[in-house]
N, C-alpha and C. Protein backbone atom coordinates (compact mmCIF):
# COMPACT_ATOMS: atom_id res chain seq x y z
N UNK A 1 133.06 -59.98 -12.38
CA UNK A 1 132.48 -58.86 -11.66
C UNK A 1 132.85 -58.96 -10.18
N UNK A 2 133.31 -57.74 -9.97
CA UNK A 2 134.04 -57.86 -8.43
C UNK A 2 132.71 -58.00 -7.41
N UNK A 3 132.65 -58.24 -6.50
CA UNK A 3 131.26 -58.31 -4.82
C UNK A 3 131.68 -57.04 -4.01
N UNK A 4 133.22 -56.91 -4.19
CA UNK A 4 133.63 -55.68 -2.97
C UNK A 4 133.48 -55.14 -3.12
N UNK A 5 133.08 -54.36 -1.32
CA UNK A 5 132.40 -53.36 -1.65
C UNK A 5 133.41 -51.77 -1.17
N UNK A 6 133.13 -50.84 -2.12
CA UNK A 6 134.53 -50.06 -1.83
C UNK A 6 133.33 -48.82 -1.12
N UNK A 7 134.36 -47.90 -0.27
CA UNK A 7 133.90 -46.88 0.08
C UNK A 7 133.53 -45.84 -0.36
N UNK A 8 132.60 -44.98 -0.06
CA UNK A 8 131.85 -43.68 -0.60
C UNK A 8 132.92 -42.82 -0.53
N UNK A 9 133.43 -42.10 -1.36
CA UNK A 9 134.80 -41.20 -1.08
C UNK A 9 133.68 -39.96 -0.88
N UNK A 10 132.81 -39.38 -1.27
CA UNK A 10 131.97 -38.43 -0.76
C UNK A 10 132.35 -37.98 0.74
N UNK A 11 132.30 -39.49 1.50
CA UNK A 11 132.50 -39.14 3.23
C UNK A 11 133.56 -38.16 3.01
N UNK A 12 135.06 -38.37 2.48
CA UNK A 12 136.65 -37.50 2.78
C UNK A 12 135.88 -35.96 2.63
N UNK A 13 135.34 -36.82 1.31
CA UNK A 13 135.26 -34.69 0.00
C UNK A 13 134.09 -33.99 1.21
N UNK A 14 133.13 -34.36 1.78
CA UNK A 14 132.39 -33.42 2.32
C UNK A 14 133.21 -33.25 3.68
N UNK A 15 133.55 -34.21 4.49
CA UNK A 15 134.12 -34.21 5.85
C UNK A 15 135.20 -32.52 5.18
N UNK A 16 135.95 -32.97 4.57
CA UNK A 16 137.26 -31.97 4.69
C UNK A 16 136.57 -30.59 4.25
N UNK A 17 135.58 -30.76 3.19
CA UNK A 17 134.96 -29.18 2.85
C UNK A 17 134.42 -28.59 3.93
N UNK A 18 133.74 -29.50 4.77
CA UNK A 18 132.79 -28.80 5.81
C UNK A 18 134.33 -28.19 6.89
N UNK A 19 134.58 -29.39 7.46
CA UNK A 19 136.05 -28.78 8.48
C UNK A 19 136.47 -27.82 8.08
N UNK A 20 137.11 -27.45 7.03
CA UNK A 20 137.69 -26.66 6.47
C UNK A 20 137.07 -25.09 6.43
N UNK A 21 135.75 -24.96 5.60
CA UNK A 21 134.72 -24.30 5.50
C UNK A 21 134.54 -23.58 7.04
N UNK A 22 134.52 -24.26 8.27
CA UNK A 22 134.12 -24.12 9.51
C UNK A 22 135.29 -23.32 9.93
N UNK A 23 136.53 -23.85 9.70
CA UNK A 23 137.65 -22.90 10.54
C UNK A 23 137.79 -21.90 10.08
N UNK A 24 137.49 -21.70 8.37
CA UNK A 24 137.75 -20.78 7.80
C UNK A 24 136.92 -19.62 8.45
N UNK A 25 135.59 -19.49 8.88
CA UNK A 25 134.70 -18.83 9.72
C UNK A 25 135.08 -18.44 10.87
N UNK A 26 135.58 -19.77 11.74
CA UNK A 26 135.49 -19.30 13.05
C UNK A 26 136.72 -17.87 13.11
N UNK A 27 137.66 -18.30 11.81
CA UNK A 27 138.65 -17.14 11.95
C UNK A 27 138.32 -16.06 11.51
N UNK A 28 137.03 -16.23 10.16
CA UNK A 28 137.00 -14.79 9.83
C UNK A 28 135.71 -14.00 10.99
N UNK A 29 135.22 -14.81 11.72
CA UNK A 29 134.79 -14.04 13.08
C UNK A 29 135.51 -14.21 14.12
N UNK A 30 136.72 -13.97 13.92
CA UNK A 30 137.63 -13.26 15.26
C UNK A 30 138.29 -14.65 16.45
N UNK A 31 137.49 -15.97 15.79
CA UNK A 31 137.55 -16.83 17.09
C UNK A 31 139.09 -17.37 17.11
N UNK A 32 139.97 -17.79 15.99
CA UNK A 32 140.92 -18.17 15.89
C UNK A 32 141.87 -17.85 14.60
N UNK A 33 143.17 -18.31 14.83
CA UNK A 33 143.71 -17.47 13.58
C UNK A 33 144.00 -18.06 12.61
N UNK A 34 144.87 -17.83 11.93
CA UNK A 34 145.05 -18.29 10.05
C UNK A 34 145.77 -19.98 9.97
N UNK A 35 146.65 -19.85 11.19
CA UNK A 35 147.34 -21.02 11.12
C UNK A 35 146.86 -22.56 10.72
N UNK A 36 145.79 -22.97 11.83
CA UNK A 36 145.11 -24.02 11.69
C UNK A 36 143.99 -24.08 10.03
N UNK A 37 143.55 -22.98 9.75
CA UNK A 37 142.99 -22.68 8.43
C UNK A 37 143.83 -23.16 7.07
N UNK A 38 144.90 -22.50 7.33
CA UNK A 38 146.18 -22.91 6.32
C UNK A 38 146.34 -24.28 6.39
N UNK A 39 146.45 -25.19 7.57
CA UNK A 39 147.03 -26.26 7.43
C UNK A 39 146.51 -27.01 6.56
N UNK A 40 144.44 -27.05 7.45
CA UNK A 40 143.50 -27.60 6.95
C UNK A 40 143.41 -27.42 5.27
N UNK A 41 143.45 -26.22 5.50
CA UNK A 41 143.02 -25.70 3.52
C UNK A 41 144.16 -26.76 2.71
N UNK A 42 145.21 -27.07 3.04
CA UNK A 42 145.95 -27.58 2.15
C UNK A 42 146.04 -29.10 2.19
N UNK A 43 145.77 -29.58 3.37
CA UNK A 43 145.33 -31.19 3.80
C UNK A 43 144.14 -31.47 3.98
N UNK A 44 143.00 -31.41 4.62
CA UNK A 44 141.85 -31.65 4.10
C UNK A 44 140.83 -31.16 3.33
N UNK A 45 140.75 -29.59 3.41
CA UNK A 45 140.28 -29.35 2.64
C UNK A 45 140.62 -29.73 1.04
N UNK A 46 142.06 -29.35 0.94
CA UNK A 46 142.67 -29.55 -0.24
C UNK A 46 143.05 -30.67 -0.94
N UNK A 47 144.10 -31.54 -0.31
CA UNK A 47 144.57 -32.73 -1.04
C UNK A 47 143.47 -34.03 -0.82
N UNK A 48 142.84 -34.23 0.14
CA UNK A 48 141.83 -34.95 0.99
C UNK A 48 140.76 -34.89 -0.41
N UNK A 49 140.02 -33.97 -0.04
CA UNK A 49 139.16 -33.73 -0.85
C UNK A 49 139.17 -33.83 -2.34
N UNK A 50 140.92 -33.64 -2.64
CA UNK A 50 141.21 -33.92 -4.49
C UNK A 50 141.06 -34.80 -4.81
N UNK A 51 141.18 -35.81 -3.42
CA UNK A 51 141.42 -37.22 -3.64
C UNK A 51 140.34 -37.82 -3.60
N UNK A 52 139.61 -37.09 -2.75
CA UNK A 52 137.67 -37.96 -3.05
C UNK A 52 137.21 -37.55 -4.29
N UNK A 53 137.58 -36.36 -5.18
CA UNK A 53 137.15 -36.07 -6.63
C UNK A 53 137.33 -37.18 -6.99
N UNK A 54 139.02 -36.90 -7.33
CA UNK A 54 139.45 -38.64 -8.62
C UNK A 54 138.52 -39.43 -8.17
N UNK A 55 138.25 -40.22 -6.93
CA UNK A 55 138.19 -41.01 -6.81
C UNK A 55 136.29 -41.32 -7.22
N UNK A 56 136.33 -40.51 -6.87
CA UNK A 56 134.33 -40.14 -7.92
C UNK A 56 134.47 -40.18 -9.09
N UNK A 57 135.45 -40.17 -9.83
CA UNK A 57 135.51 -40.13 -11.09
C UNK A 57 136.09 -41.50 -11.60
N UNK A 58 135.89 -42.57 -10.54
CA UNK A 58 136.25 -43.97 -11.03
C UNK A 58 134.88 -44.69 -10.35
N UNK A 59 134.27 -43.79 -9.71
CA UNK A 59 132.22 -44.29 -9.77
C UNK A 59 131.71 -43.72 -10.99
N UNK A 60 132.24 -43.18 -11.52
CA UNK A 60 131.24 -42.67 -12.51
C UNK A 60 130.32 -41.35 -12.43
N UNK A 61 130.59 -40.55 -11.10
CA UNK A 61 129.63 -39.51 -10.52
C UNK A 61 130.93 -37.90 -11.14
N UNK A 62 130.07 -37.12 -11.72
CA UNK A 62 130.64 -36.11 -12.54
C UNK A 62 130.76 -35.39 -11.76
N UNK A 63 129.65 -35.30 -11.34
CA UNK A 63 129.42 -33.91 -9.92
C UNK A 63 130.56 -33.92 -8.83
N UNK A 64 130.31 -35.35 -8.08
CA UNK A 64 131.43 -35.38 -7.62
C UNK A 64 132.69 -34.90 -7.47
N UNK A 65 132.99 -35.89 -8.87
CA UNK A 65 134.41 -35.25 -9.23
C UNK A 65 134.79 -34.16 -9.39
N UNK A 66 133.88 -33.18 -9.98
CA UNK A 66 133.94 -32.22 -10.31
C UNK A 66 133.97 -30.97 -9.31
N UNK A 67 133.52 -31.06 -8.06
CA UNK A 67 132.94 -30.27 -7.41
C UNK A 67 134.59 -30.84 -6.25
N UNK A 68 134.26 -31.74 -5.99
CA UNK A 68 135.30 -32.08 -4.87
C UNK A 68 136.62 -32.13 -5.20
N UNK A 69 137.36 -32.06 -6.58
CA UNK A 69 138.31 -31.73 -7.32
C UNK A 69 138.47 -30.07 -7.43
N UNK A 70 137.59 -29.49 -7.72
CA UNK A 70 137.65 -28.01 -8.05
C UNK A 70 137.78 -27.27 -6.40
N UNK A 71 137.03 -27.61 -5.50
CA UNK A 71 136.88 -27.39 -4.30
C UNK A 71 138.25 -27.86 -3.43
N UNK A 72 138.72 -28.63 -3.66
CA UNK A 72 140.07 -29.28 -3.43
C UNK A 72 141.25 -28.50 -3.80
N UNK A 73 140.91 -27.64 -5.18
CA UNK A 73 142.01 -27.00 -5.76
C UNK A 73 141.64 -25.50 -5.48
N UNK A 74 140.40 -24.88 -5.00
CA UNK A 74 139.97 -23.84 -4.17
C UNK A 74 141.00 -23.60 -2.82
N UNK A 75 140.69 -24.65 -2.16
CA UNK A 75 141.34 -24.48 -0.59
C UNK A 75 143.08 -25.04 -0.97
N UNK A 76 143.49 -25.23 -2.13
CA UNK A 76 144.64 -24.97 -2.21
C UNK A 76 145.80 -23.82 -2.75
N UNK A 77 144.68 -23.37 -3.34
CA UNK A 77 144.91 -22.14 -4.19
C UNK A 77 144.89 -20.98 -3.21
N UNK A 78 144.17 -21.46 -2.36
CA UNK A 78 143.66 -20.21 -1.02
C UNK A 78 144.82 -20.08 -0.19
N UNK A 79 145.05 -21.19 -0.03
CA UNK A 79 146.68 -21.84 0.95
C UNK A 79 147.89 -20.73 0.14
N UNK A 80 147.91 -20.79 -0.66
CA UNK A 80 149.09 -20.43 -1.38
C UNK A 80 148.87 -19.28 -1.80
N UNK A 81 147.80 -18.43 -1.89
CA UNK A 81 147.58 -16.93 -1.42
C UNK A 81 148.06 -16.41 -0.21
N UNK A 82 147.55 -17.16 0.18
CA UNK A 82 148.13 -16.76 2.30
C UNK A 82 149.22 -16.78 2.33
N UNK A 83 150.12 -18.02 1.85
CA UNK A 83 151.48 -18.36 2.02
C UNK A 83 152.21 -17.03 1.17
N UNK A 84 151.95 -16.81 0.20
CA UNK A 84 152.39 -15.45 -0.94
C UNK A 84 152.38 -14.66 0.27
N UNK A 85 151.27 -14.09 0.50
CA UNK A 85 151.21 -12.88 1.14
C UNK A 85 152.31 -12.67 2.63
N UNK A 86 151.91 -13.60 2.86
CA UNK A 86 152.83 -13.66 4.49
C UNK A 86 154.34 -13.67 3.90
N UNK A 87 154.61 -14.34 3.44
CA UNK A 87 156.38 -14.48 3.07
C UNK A 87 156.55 -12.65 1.45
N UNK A 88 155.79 -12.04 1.10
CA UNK A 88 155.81 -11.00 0.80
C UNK A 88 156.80 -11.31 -0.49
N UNK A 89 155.97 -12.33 -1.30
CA UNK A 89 156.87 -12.91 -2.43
C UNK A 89 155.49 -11.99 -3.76
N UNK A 90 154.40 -12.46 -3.98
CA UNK A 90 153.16 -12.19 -4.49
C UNK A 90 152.15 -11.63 -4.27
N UNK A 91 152.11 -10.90 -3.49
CA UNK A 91 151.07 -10.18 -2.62
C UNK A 91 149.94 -10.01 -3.38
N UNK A 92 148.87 -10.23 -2.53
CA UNK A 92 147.07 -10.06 -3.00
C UNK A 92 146.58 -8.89 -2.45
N UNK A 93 145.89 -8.18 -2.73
CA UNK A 93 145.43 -7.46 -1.91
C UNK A 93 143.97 -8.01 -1.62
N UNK A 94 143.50 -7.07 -1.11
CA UNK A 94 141.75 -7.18 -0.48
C UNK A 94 140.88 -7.97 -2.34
N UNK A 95 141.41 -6.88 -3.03
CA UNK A 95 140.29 -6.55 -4.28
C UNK A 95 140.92 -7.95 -4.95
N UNK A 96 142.09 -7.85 -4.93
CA UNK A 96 143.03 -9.28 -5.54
C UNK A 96 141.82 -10.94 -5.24
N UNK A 97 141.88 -10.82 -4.35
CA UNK A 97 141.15 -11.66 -3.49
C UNK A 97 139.51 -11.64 -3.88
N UNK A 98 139.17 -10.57 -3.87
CA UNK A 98 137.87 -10.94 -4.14
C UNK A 98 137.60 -11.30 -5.86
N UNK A 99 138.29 -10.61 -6.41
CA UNK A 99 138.41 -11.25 -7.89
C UNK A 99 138.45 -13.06 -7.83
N UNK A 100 139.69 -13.40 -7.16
CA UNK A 100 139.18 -14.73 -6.82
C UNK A 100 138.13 -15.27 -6.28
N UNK A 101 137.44 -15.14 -5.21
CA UNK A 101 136.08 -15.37 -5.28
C UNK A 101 134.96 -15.21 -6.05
N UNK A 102 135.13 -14.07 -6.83
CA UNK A 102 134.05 -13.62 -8.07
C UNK A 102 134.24 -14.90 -8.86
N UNK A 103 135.33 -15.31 -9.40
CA UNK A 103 135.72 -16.68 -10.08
C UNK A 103 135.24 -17.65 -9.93
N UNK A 104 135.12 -18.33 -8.20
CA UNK A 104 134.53 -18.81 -7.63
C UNK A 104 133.21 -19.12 -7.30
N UNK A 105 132.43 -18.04 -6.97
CA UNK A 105 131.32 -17.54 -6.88
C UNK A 105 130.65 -18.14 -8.29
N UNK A 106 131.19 -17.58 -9.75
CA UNK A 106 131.01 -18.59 -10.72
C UNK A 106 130.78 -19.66 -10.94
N UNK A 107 131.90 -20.36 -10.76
CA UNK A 107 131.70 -22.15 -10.53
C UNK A 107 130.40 -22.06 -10.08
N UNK A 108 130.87 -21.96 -8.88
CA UNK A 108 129.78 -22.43 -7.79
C UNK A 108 128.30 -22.10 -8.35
N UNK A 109 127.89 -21.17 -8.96
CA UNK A 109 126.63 -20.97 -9.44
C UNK A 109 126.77 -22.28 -10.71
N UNK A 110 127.49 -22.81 -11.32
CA UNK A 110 127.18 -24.20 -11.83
C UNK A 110 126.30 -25.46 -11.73
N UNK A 111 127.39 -25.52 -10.34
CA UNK A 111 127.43 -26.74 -9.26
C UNK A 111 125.81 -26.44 -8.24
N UNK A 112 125.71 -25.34 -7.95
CA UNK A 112 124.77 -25.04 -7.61
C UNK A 112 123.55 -25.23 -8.16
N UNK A 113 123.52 -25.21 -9.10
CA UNK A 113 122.32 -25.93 -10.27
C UNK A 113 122.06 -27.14 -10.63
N UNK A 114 123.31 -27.78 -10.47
CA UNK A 114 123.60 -29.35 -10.71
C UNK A 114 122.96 -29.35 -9.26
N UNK A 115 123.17 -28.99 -8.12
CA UNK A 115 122.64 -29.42 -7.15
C UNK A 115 121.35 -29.72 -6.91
N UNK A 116 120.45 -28.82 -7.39
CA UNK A 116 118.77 -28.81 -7.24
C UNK A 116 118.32 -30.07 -7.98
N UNK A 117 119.14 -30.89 -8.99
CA UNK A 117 118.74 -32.25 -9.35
C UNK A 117 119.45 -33.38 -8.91
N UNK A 118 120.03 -33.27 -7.73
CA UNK A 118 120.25 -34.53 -6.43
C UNK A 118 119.71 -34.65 -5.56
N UNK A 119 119.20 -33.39 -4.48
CA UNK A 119 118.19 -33.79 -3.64
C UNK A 119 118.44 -32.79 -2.44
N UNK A 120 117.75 -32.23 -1.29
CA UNK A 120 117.47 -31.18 -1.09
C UNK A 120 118.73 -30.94 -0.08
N UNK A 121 119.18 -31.85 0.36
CA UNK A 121 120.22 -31.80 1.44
C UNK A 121 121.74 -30.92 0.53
N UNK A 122 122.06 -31.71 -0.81
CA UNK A 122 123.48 -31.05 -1.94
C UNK A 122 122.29 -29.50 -1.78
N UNK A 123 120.74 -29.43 -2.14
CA UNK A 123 120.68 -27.71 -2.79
C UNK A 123 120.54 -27.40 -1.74
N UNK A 124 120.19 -27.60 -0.18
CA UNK A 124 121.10 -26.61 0.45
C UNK A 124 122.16 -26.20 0.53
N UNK A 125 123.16 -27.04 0.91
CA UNK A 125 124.11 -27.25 1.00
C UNK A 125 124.96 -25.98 -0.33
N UNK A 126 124.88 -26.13 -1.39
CA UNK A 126 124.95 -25.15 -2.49
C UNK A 126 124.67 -23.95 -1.98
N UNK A 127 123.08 -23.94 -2.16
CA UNK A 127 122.85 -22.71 -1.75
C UNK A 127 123.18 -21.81 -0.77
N UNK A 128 123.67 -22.49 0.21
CA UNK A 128 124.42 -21.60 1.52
C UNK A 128 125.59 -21.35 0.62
N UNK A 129 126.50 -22.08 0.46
CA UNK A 129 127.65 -22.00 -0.25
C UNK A 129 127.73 -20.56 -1.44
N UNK A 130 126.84 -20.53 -2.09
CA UNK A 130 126.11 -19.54 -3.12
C UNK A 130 126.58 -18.25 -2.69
N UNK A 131 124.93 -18.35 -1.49
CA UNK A 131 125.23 -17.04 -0.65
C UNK A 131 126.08 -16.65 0.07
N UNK A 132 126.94 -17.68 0.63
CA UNK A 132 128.19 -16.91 1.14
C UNK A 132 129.44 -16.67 0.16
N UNK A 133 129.58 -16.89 -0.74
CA UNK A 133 129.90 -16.50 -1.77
C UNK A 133 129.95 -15.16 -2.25
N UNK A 134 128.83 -14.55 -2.64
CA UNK A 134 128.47 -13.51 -2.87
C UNK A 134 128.35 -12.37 -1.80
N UNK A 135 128.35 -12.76 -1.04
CA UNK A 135 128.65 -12.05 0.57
C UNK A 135 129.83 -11.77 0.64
N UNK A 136 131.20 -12.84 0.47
CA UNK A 136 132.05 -12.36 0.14
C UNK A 136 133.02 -11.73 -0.61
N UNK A 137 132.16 -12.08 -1.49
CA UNK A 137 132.64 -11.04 -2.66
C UNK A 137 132.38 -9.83 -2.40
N UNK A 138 130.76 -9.65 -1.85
CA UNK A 138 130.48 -8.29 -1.99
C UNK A 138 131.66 -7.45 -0.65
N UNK A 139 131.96 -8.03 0.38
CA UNK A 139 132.81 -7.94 1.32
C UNK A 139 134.22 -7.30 1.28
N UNK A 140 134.55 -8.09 0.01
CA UNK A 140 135.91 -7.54 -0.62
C UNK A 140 136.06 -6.40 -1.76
N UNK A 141 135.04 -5.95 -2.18
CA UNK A 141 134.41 -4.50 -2.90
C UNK A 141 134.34 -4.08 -2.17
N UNK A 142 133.89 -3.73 -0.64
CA UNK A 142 133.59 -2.17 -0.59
C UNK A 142 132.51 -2.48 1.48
N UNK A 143 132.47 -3.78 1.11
CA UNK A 143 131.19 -3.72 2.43
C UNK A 143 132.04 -4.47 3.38
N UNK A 144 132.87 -5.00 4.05
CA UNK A 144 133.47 -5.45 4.54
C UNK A 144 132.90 -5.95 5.89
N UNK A 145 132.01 -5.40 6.25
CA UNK A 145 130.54 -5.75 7.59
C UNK A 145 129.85 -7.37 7.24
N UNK A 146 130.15 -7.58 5.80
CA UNK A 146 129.18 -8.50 5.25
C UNK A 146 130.45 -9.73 5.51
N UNK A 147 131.10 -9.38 5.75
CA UNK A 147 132.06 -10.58 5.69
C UNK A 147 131.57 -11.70 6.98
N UNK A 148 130.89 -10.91 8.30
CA UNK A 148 130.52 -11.56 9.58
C UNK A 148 129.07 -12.52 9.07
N UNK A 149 128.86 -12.06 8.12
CA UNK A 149 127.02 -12.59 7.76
C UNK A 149 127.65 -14.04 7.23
N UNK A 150 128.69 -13.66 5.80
CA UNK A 150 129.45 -14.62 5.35
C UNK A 150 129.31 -16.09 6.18
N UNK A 151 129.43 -15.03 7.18
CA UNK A 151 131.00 -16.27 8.18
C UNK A 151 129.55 -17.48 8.70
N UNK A 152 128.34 -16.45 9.29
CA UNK A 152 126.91 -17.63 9.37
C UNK A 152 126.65 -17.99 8.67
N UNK A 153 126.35 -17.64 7.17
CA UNK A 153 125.99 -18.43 6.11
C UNK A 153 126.69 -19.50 5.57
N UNK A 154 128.06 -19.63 6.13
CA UNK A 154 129.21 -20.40 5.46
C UNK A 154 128.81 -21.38 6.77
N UNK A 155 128.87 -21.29 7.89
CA UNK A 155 128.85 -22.35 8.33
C UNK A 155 127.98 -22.99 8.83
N UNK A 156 126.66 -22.54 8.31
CA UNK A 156 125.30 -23.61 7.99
C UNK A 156 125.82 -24.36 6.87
N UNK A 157 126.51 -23.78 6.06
CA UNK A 157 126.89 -24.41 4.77
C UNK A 157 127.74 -25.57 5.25
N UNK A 158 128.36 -25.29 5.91
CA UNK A 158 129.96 -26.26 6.08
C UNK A 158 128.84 -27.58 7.15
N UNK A 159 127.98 -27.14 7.80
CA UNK A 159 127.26 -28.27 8.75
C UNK A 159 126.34 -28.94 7.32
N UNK A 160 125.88 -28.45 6.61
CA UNK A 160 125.22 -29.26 5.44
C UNK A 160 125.96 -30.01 5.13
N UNK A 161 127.23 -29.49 4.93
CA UNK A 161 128.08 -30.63 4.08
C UNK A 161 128.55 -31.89 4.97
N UNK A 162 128.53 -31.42 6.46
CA UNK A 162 128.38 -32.88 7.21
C UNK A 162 127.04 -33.46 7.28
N UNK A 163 126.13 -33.12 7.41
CA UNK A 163 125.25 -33.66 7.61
C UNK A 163 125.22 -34.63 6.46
N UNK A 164 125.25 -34.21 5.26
CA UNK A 164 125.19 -35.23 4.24
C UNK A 164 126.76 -35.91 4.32
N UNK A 165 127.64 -35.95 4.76
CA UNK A 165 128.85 -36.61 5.34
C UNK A 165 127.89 -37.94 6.70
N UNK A 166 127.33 -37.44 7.28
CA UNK A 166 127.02 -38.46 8.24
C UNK A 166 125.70 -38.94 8.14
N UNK A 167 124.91 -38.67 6.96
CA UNK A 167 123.79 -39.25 6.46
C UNK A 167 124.49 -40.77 5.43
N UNK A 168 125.56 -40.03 5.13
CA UNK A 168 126.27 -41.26 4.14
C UNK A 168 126.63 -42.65 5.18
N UNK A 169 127.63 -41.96 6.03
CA UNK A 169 128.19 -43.12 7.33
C UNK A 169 126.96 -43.87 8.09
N UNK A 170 126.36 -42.88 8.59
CA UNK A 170 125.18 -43.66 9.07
C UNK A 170 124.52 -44.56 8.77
N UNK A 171 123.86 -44.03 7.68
CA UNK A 171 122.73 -44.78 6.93
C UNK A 171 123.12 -45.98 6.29
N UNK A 172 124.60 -46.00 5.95
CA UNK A 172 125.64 -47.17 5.47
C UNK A 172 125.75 -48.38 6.59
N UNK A 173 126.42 -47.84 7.74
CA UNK A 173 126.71 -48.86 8.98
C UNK A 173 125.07 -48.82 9.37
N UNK A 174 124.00 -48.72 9.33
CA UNK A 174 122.24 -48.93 10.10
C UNK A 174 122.07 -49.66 9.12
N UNK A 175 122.16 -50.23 7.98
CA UNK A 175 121.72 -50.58 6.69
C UNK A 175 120.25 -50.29 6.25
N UNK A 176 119.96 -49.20 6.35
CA UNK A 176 118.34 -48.07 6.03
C UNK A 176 119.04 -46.96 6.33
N UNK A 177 117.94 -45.92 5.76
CA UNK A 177 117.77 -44.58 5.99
C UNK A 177 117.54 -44.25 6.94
N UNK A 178 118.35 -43.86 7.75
CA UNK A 178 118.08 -43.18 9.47
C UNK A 178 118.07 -41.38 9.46
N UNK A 179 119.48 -40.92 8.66
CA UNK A 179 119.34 -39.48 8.00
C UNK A 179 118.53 -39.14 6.46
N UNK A 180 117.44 -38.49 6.69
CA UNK A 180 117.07 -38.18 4.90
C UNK A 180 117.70 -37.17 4.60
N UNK A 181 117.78 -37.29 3.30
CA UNK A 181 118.80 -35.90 2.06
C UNK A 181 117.42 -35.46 1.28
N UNK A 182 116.79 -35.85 1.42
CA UNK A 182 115.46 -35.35 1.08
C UNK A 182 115.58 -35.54 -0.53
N UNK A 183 114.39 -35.15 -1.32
CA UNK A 183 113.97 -34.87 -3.02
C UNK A 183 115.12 -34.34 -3.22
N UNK A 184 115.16 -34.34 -4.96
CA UNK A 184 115.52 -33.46 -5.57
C UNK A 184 114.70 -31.62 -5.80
N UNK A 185 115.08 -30.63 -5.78
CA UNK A 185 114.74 -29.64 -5.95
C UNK A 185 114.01 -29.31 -7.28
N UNK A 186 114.39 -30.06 -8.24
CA UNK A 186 114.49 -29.96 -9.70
C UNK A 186 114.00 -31.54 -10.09
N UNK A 187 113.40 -32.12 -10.41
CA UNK A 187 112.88 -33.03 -11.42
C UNK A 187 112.38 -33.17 -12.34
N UNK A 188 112.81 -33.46 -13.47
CA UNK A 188 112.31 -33.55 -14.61
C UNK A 188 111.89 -34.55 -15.15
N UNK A 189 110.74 -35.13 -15.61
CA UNK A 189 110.83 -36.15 -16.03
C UNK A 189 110.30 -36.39 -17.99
């Protein structure tokens, strides 16, 4: 039986979702443009984060894997929409796009459920995710105003996902709980 002790890959998968998550906002409210979004989406959000899946999936954590693998292959899939569209090889349109999120939006109502039985910091964290979700979906039908609400709800979301990113680091290097993630939402016993 090995003593070493290996690292939380959680830190990569939330660090790169939240970063990622965040630029994606600041651009869809006007602050900056696609470029830095693209990069991110395909290196941290994307490969970063695929790589904290697998690597949850050699702890034994499903969710994990599952969520930071799928989310990994989200912001790569997103990358390569953009890239289509700009080089005018595959083009998406508006509705194209939100079909993909409707997809999305799916998952995520999964994972979102799995969340309420880890503890309150993942069902926020979800639940912002949720609702901006559905914000953007509804955004790409027909309301396109809702896309700015999106963009706040996404990045309370994207700060959840650090916070539990630096509840992990922290509380690791303090050796105690200095950040709480609070209950589970859901307990069953």
């Amino acid at each position: 039986m090995s003593t070493v002790k290996l690292g939380n890959p959680a830190v990569v998968g939330l660090a790169g979702f939240g970063l990622t998550t965040l630029l994606l906002q600041f651009h869809n409210l006007g602050l900056c443009g696609l470029g830095p979004v693209v990069s991110m989406g395909f290196i941290f959000g994307g490969l970063a984060q695929m790589i904290a899946g697998f690597m949850e999936q050699k702890t034994g954590n499903n969710f994990g894997f599952a969520a930071f693998s799928s989310f990994g292959a989200f912001w790569i899939g997103l990358g390569v929409i953009w890239i289509l569209n700009y080089f005018q090889i595959y083009t998406s349109s508006g509705t194209d796009v939100g079909f993909y999120l409707v997809a999305w939006t799916l998952l995520t109502l999964i994972f979102w459920i799995g969340s309420l039985f880890i503890h309150t910091a993942m069902a926020f964290t979800f639940t912002a995710l949720l609702i901006g979700f559905i914000l953007l979906d509804l955004a790409h039908f027909g309301f396109p105003q809702l896309t700015t609400v999106a963009a706040y709800v996404l990045i309370i979301c994207a700060l959840g996902a650090w916070y539990m990113m630096g509840a992990i680091i922290i509380n690791d290097v303090a050796g105690k709980n200095i950040l709480k993630v609070g209950k589970p939402w859901i307990k069953i016993k």
